[in-house]
N, C-alpha and C. Protein backbone atom coordinates (compact mmCIF):
# COMPACT_ATOMS: atom_id res chain seq x y z
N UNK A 1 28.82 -8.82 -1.23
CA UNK A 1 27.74 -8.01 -0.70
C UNK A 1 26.69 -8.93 -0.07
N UNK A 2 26.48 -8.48 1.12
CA UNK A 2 25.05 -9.75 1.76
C UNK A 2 23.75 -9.11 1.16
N UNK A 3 23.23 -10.33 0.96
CA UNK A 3 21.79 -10.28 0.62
C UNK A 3 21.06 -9.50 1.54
N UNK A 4 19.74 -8.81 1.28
CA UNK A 4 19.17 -8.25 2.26
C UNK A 4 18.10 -9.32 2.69
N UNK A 5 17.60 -9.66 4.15
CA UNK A 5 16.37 -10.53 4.48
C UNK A 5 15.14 -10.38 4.41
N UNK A 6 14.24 -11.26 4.11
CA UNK A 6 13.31 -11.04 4.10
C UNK A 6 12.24 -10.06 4.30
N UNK A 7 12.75 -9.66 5.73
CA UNK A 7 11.71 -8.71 6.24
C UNK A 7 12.73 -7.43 5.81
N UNK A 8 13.67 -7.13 5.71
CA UNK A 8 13.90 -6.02 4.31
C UNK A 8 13.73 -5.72 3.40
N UNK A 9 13.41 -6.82 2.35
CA UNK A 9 12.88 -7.01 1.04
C UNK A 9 11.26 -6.02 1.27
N UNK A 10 10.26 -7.24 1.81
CA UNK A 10 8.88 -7.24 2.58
C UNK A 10 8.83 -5.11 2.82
N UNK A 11 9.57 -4.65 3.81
CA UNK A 11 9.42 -3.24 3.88
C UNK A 11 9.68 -2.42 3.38
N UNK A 12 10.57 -2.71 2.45
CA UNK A 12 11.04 -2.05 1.44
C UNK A 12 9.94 -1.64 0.29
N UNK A 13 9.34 -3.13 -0.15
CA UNK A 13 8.22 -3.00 -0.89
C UNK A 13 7.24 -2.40 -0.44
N UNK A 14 6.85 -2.33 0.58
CA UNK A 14 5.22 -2.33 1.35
C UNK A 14 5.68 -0.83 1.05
N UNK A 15 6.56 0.02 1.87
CA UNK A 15 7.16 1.06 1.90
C UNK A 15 6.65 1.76 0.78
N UNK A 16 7.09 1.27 -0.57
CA UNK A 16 7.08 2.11 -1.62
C UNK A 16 5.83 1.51 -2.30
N UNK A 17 5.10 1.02 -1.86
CA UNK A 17 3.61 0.41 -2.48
C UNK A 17 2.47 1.47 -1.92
N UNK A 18 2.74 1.80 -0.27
CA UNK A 18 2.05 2.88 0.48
C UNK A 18 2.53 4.58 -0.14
N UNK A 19 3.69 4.48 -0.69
CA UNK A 19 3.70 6.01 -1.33
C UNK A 19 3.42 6.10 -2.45
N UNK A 20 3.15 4.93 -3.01
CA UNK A 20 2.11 4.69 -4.63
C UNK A 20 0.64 5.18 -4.30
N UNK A 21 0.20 4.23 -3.32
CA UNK A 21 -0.61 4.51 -2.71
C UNK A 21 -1.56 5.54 -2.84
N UNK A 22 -1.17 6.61 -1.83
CA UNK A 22 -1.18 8.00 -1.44
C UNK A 22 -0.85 8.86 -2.55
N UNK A 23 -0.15 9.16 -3.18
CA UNK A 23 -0.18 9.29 -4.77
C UNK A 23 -1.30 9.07 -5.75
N UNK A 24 -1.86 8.15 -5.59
CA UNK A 24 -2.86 7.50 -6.62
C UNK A 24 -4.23 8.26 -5.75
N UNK A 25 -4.73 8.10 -4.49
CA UNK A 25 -5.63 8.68 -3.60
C UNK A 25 -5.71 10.17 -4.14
N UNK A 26 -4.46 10.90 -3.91
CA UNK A 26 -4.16 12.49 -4.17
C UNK A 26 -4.54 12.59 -5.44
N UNK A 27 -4.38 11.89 -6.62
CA UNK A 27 -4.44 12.51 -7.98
C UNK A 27 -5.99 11.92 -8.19
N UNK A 28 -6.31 10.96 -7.62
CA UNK A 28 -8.31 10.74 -8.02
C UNK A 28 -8.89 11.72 -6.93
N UNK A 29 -8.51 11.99 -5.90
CA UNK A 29 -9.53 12.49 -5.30
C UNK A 29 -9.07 14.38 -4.95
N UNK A 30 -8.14 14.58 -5.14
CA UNK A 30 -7.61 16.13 -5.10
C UNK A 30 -7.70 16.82 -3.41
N UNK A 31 -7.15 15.45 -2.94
CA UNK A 31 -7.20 15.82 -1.64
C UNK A 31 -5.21 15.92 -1.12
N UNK A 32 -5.30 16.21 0.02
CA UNK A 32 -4.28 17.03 1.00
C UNK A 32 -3.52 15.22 0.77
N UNK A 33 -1.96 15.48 0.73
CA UNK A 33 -1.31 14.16 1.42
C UNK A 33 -1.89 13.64 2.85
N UNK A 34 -1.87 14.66 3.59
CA UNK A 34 -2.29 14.30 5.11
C UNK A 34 -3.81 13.23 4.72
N UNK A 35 -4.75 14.07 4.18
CA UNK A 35 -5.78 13.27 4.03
C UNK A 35 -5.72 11.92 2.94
N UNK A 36 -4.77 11.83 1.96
CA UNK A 36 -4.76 10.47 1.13
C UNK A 36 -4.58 9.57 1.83
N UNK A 37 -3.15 10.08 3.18
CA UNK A 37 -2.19 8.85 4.15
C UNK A 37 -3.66 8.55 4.79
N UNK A 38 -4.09 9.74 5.46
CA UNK A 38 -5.26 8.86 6.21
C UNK A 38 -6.47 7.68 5.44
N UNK A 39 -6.64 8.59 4.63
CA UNK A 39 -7.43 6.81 3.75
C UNK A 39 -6.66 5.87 3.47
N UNK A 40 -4.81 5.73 3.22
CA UNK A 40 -4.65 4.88 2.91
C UNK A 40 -4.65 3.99 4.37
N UNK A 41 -3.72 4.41 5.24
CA UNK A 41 -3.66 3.86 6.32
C UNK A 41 -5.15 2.96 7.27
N UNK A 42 -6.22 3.94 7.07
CA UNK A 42 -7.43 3.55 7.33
C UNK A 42 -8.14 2.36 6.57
N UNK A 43 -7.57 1.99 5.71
CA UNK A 43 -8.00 1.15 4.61
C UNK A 43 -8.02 -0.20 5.23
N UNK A 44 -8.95 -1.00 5.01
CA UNK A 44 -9.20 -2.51 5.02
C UNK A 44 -8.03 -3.30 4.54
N UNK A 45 -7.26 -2.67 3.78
CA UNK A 45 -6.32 -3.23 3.14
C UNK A 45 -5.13 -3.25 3.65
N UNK A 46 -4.63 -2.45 4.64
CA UNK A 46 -3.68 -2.39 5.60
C UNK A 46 -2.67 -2.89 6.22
N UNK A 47 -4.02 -4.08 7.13
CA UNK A 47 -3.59 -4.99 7.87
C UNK A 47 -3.21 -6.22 6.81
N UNK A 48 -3.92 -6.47 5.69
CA UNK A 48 -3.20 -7.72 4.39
C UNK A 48 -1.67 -7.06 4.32
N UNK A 49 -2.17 -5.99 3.81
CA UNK A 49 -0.67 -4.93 2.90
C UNK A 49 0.73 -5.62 4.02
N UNK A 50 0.43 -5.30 5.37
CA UNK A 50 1.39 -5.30 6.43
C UNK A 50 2.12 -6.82 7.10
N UNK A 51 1.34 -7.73 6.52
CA UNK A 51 1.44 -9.30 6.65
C UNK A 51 2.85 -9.65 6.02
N UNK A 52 3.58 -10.07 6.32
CA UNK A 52 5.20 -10.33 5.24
C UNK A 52 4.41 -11.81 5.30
N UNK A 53 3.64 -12.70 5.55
CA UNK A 53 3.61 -14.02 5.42
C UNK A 53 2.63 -14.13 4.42
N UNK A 54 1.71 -12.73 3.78
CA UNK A 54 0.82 -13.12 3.14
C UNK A 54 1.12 -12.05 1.85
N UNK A 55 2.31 -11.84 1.65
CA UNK A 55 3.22 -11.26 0.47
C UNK A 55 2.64 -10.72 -0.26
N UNK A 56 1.24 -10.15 -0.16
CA UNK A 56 0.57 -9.28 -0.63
C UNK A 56 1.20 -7.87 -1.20
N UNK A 57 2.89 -7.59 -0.72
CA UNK A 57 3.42 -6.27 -0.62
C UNK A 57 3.65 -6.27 -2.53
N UNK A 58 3.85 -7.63 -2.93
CA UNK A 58 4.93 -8.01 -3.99
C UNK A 58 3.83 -7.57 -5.27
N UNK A 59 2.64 -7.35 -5.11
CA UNK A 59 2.00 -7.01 -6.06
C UNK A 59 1.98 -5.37 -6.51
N UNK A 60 1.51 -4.97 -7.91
CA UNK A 60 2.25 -3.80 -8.07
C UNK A 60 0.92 -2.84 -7.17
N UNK A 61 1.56 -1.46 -7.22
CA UNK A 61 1.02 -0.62 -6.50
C UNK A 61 -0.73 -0.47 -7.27
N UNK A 62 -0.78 -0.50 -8.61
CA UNK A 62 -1.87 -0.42 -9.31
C UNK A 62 -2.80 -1.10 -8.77
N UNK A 63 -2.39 -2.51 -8.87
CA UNK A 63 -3.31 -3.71 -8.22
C UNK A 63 -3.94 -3.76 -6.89
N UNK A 64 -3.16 -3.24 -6.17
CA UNK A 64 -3.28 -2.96 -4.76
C UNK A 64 -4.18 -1.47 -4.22
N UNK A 65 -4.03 -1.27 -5.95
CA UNK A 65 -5.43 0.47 -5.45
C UNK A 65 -6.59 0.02 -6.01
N UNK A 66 -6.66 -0.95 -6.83
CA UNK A 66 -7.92 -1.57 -6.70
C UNK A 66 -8.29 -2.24 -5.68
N UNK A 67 -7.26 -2.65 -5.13
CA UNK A 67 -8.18 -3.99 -4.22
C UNK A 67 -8.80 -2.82 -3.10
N UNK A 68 -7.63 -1.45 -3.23
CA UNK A 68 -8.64 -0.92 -1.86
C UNK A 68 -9.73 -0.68 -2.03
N UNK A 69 -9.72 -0.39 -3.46
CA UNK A 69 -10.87 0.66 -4.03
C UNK A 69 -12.22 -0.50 -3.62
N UNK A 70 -11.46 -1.76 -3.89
CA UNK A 70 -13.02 -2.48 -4.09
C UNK A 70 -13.48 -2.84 -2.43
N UNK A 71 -12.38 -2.84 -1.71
CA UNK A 71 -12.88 -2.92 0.03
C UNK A 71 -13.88 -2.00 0.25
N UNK A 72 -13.47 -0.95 -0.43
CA UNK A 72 -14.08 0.45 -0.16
C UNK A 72 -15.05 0.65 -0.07
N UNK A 73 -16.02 -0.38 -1.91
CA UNK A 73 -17.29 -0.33 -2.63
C UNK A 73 -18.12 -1.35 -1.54
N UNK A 74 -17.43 -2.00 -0.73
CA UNK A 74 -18.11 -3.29 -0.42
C UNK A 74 -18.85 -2.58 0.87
């Protein structure tokens, strides 16, 4: 079986880190999916999240709703 590459690994994660995400948005704030995606997507955190060189994806989804949370506060 071939290994999958990098940038499969990388989207795979990011992938399922952004539907943690949006999940976590929906259940604190009791808003619409449409509106969680848009805060998540809108988020400061985004453009890190989307970096495969700055592997930010590999951290768990928890960690990564703080860090938005704290872009957020700032």
């Amino acid at each position: 079986m071939k290994q999958p590459s990098h940038h499969q690994i990388a989207t795979y994660l990011t992938d399922y880190a952004l539907s943690e995400l949006v999940k976590y948005v929906m259940e604190d704030t009791n808003c619409s999916i449409e509106e969680a995606m848009e805060h998540v997507y809108n988020s400061p955190l985004m453009p890190a999240l989307q970096d495969e060189e700055g592997e930010l994806y590999v951290q768990s989804p928890a960690y990564l709703y703080e860090m938005m949370n704290d872009y957020q506060r700032e």
